[in-house]
C-alpha atoms as a PDB file:
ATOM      1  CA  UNK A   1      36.878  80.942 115.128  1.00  0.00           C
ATOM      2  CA  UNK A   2      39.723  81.430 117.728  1.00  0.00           C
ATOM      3  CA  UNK A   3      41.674  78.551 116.713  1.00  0.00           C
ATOM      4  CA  UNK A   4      41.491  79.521 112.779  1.00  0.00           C
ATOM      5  CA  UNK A   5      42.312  83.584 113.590  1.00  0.00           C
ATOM      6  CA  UNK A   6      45.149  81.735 115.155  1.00  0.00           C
ATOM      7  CA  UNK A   7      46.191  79.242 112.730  1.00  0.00           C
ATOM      8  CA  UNK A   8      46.300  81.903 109.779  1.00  0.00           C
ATOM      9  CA  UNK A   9      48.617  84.077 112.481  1.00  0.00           C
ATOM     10  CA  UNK A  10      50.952  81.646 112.430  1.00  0.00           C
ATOM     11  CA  UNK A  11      50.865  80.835 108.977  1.00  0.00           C
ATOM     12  CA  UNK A  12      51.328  84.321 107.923  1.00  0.00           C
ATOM     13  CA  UNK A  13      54.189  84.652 110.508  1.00  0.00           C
ATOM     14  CA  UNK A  14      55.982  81.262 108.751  1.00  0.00           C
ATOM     15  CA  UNK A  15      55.369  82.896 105.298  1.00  0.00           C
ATOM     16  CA  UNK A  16      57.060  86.350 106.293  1.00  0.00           C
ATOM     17  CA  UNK A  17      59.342  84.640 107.996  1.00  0.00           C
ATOM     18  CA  UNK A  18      60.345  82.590 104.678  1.00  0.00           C
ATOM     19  CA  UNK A  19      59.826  85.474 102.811  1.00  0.00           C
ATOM     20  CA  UNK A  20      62.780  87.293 104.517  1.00  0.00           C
ATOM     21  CA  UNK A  21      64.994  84.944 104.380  1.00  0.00           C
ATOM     22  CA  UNK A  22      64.619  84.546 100.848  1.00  0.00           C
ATOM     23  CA  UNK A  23      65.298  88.172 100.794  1.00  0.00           C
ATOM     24  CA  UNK A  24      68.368  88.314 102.866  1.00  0.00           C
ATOM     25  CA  UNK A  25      70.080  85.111 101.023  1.00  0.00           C
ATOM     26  CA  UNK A  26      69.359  87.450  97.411  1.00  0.00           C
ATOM     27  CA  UNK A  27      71.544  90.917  99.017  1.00  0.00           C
ATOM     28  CA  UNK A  28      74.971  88.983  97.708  1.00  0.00           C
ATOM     29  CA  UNK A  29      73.456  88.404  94.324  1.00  0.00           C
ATOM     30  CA  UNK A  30      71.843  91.842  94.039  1.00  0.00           C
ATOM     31  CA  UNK A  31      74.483  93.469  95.414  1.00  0.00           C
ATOM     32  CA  UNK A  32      77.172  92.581  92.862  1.00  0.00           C
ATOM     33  CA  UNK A  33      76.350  95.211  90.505  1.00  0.00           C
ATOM     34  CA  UNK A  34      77.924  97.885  92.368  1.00  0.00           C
ATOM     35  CA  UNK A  35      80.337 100.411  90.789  1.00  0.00           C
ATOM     36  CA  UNK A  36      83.638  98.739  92.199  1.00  0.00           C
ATOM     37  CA  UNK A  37      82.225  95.563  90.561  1.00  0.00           C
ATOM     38  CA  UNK A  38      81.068  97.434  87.250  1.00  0.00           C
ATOM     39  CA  UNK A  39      84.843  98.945  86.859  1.00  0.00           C
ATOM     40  CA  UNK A  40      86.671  95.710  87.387  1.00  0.00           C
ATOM     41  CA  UNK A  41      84.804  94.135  84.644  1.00  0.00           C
ATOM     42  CA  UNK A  42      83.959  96.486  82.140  1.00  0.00           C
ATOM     43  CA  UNK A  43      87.435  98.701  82.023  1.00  0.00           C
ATOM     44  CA  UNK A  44      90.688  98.610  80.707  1.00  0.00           C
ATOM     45  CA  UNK A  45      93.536  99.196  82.795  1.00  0.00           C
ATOM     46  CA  UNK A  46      95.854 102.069  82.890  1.00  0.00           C
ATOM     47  CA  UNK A  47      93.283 104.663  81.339  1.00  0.00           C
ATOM     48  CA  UNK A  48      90.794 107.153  82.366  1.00  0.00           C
ATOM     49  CA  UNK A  49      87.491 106.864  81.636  1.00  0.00           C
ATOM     50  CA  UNK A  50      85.127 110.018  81.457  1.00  0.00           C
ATOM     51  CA  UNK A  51      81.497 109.051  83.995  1.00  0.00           C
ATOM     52  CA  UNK A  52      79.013 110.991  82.873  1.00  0.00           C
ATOM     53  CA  UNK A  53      74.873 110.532  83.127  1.00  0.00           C
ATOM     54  CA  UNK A  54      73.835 107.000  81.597  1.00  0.00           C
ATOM     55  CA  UNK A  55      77.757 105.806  81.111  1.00  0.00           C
ATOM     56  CA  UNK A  56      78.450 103.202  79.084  1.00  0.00           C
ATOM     57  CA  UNK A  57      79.713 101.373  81.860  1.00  0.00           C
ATOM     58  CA  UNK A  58      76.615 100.969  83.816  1.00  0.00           C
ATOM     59  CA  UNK A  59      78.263 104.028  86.726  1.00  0.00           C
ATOM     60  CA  UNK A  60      76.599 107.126  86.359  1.00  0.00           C
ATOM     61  CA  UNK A  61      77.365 110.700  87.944  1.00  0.00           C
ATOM     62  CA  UNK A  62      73.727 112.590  89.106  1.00  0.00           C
ATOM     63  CA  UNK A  63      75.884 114.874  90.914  1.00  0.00           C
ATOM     64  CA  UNK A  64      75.573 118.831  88.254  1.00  0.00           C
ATOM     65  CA  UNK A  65      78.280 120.338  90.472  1.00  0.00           C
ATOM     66  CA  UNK A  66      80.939 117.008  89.392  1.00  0.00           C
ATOM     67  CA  UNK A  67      82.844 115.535  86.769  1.00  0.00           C
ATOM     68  CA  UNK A  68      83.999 112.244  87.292  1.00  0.00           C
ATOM     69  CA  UNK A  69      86.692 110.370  85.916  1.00  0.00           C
ATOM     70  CA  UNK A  70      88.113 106.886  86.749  1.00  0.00           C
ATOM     71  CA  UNK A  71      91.377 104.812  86.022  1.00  0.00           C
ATOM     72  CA  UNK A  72      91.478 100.893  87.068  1.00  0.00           C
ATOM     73  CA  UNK A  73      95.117 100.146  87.841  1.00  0.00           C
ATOM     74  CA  UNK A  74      97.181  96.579  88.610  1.00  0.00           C
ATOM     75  CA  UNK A  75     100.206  96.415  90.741  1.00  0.00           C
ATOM     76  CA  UNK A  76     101.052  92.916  89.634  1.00  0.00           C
ATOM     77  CA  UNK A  77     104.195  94.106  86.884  1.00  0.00           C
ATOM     78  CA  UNK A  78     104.177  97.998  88.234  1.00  0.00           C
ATOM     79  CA  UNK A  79     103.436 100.823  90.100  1.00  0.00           C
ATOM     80  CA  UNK A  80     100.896 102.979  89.031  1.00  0.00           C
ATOM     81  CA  UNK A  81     101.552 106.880  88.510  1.00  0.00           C
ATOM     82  CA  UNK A  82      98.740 109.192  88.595  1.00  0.00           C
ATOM     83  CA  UNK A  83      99.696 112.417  87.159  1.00  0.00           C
ATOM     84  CA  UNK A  84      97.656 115.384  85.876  1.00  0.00           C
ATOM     85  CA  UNK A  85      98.355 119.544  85.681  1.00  0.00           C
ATOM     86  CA  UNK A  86      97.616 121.851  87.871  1.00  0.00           C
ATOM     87  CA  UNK A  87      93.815 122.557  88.258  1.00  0.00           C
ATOM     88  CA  UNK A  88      91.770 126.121  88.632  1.00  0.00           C
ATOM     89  CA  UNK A  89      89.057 124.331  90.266  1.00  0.00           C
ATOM     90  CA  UNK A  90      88.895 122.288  93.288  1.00  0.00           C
ATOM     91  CA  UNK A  91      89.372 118.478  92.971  1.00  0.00           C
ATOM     92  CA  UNK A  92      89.566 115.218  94.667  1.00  0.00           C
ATOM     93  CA  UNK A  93      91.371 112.074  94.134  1.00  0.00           C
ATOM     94  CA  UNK A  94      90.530 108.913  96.068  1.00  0.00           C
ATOM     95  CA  UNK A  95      92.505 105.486  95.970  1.00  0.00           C
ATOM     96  CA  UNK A  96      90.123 102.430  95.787  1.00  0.00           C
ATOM     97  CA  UNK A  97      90.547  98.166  96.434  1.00  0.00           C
ATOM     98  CA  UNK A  98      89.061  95.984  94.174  1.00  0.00           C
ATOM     99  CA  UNK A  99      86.442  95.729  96.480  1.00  0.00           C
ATOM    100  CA  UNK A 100      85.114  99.421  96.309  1.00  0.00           C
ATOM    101  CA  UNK A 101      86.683 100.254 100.067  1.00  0.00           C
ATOM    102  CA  UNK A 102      89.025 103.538 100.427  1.00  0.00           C
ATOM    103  CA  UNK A 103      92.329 102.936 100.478  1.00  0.00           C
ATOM    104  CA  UNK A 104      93.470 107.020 100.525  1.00  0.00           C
ATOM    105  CA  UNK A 105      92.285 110.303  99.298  1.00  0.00           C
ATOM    106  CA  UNK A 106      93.748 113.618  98.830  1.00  0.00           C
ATOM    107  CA  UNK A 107      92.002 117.031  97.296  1.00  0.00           C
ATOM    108  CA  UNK A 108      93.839 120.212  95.467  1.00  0.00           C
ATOM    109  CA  UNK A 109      94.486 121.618  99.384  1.00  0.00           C
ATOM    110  CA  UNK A 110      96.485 118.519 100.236  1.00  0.00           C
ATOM    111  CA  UNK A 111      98.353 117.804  97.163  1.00  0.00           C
ATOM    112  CA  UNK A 112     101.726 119.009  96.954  1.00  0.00           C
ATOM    113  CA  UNK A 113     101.741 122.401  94.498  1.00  0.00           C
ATOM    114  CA  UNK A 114      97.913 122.051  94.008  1.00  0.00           C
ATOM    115  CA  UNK A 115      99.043 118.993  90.935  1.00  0.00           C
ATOM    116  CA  UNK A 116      97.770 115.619  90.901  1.00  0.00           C
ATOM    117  CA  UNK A 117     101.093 113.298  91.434  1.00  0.00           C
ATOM    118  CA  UNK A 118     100.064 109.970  93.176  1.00  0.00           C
ATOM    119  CA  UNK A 119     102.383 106.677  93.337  1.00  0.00           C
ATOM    120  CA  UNK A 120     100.093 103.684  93.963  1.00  0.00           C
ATOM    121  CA  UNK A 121     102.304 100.851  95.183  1.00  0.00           C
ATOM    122  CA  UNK A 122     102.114  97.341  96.919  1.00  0.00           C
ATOM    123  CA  UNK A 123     104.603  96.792 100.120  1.00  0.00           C
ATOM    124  CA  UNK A 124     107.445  95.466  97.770  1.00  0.00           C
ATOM    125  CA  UNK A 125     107.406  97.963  95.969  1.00  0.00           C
ATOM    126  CA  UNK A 126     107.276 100.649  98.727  1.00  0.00           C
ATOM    127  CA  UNK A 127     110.523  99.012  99.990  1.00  0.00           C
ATOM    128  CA  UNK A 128     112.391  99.436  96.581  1.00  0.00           C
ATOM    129  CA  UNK A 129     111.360 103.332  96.626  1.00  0.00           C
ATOM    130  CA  UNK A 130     112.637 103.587  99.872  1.00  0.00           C
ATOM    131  CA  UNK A 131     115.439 101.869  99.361  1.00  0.00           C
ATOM    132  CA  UNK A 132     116.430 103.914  95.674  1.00  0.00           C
ATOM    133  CA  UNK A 133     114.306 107.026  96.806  1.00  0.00           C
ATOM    134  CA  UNK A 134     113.907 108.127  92.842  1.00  0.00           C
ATOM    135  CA  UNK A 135     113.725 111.927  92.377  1.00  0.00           C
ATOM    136  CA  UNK A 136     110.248 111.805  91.361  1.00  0.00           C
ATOM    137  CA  UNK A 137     108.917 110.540  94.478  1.00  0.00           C
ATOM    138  CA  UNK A 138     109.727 114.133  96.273  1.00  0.00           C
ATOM    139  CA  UNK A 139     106.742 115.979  94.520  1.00  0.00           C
ATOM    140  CA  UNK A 140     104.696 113.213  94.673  1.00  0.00           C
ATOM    141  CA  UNK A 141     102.417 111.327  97.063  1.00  0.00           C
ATOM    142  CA  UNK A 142     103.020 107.609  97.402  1.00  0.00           C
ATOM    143  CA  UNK A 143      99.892 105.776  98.288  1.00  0.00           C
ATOM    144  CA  UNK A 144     100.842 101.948  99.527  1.00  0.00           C
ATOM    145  CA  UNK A 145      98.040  99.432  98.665  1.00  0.00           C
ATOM    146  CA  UNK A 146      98.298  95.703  99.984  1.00  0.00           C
ATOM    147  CA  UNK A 147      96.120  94.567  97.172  1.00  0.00           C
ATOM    148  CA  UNK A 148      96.936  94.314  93.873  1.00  0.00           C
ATOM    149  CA  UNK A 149      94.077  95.934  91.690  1.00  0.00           C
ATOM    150  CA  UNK A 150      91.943  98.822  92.742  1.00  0.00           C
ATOM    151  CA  UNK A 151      90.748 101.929  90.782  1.00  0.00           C
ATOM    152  CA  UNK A 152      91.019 105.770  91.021  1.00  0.00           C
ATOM    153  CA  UNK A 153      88.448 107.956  90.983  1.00  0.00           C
ATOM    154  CA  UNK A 154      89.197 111.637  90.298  1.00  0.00           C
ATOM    155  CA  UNK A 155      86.015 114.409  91.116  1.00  0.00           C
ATOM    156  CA  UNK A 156      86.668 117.946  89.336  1.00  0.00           C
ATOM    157  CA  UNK A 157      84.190 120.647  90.556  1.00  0.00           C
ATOM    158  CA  UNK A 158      82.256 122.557  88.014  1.00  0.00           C
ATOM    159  CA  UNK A 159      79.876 125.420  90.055  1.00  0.00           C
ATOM    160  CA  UNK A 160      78.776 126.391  86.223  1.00  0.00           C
ATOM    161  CA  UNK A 161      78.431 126.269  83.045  1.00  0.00           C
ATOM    162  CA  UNK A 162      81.669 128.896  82.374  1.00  0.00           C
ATOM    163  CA  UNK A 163      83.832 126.215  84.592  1.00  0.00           C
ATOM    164  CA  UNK A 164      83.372 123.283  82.831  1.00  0.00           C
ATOM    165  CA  UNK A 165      86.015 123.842  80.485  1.00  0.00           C
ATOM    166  CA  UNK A 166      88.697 123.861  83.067  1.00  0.00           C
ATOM    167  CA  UNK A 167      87.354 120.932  84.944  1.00  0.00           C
ATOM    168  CA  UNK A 168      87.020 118.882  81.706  1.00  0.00           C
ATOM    169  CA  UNK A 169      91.180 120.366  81.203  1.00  0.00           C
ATOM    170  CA  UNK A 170      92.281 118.807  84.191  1.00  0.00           C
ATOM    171  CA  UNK A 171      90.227 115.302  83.918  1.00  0.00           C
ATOM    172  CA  UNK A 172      91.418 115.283  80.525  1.00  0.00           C
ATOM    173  CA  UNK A 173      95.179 115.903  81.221  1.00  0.00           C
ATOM    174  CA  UNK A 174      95.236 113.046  84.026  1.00  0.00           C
ATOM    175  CA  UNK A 175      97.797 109.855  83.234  1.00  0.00           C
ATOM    176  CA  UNK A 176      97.303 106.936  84.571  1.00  0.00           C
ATOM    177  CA  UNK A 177     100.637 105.617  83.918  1.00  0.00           C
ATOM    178  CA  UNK A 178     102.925 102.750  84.985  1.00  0.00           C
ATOM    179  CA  UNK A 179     105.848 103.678  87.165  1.00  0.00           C
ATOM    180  CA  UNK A 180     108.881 101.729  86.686  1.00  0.00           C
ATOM    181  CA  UNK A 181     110.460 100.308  90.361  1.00  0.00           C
ATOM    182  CA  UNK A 182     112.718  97.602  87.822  1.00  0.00           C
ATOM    183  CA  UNK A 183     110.997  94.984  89.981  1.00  0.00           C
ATOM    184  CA  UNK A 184     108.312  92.563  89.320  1.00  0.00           C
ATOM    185  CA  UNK A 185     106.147  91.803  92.091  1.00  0.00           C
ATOM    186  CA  UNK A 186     104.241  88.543  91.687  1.00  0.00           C
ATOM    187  CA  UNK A 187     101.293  87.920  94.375  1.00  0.00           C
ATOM    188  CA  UNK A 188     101.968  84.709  96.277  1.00  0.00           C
ATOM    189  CA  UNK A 189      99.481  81.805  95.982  1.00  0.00           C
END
């Protein structure tokens, strides 16, 4: 009786044991349906999309109090310029990689004026603008990315109902533009 109690022990051990390995070798698999992953493939670049509950994208926003709105960019050809007007309600911008990992973020209290004006740029292209230092780039916020694609994610607060239509004003005004440097940046291979 000992030696089966024991047998079965290890047996169930071995199983478990199998079990979560099986388990750990799926987390890459299951975990590629994340929202960094879901952007990349499913949007268009250089345009805001509106995230909402249930998207069409396969992102959704649970959040009441926040309006979401994202814009995949490429530096390959250009800079990206994120532009929008001035907001009555507070809001966040964050700068993403490819991969879904922060690159930079900035709210209405940091921005310069309270008005969304963001550069995104790649190191060449950082050196041209510092080199030419366009007008433009004194009321804005240049954000330098060493990777070429990412996405921006802008968060407009809405603490009611009677808010919502200047939240959905200020998502809807945002640009997500390209900004000519007159150089074209090609990633090495």
């Amino acid at each position: 009786m000992n030696a089966r109690l024991i047998y079965l022990s290890v047996c169930g051990l071995l199983l478990a044991g199998i079990i979560h390995i099986i388990i750990i070798l799926l987390i890459p698999f299951l975990g590629s349906k994340d929202a960094a992953k879901q952007i990349a493939s499913q949007l268009n670049t250089q345009q805001f999309y509106s995230i909402g509950n249930g998207s069409k994208f396969g992102i959704s926003n649970n959040d009441p109090f926040l309006k979401l709105s994202v814009c995949k960019f490429d530096l390959t050809n250009t800079a990206i310029q994120i532009v929008g007007q001035k907001a009555k309600t507070f809001w966040s911008a964050s700068v993403f990689d490819e991969r879904g990992r922060i690159i930079y973020s900035m709210n209405d209290r940091t921005a310069i004026k309270n008005q969304l004006r963001v550069i995104i740029v790649n190191p060449i292209q950082m050196a041209y603008i510092r080199q030419t230092q366009p007008e433009e780039v004194e009321s804005s916020i240049l954000v330098e990315s060493q990777n070429m694609k990412g996405f921006v994610l802008l968060r407009a607060l809405v603490p009611d109902d009677s808010w919502n239509s200047h939240s959905d004003g200020f998502l809807n005004s945002a640009e997500c533009i390209p900004y000519n440097t007159n150089i074209a940046i090609t990633p090495e291979s």
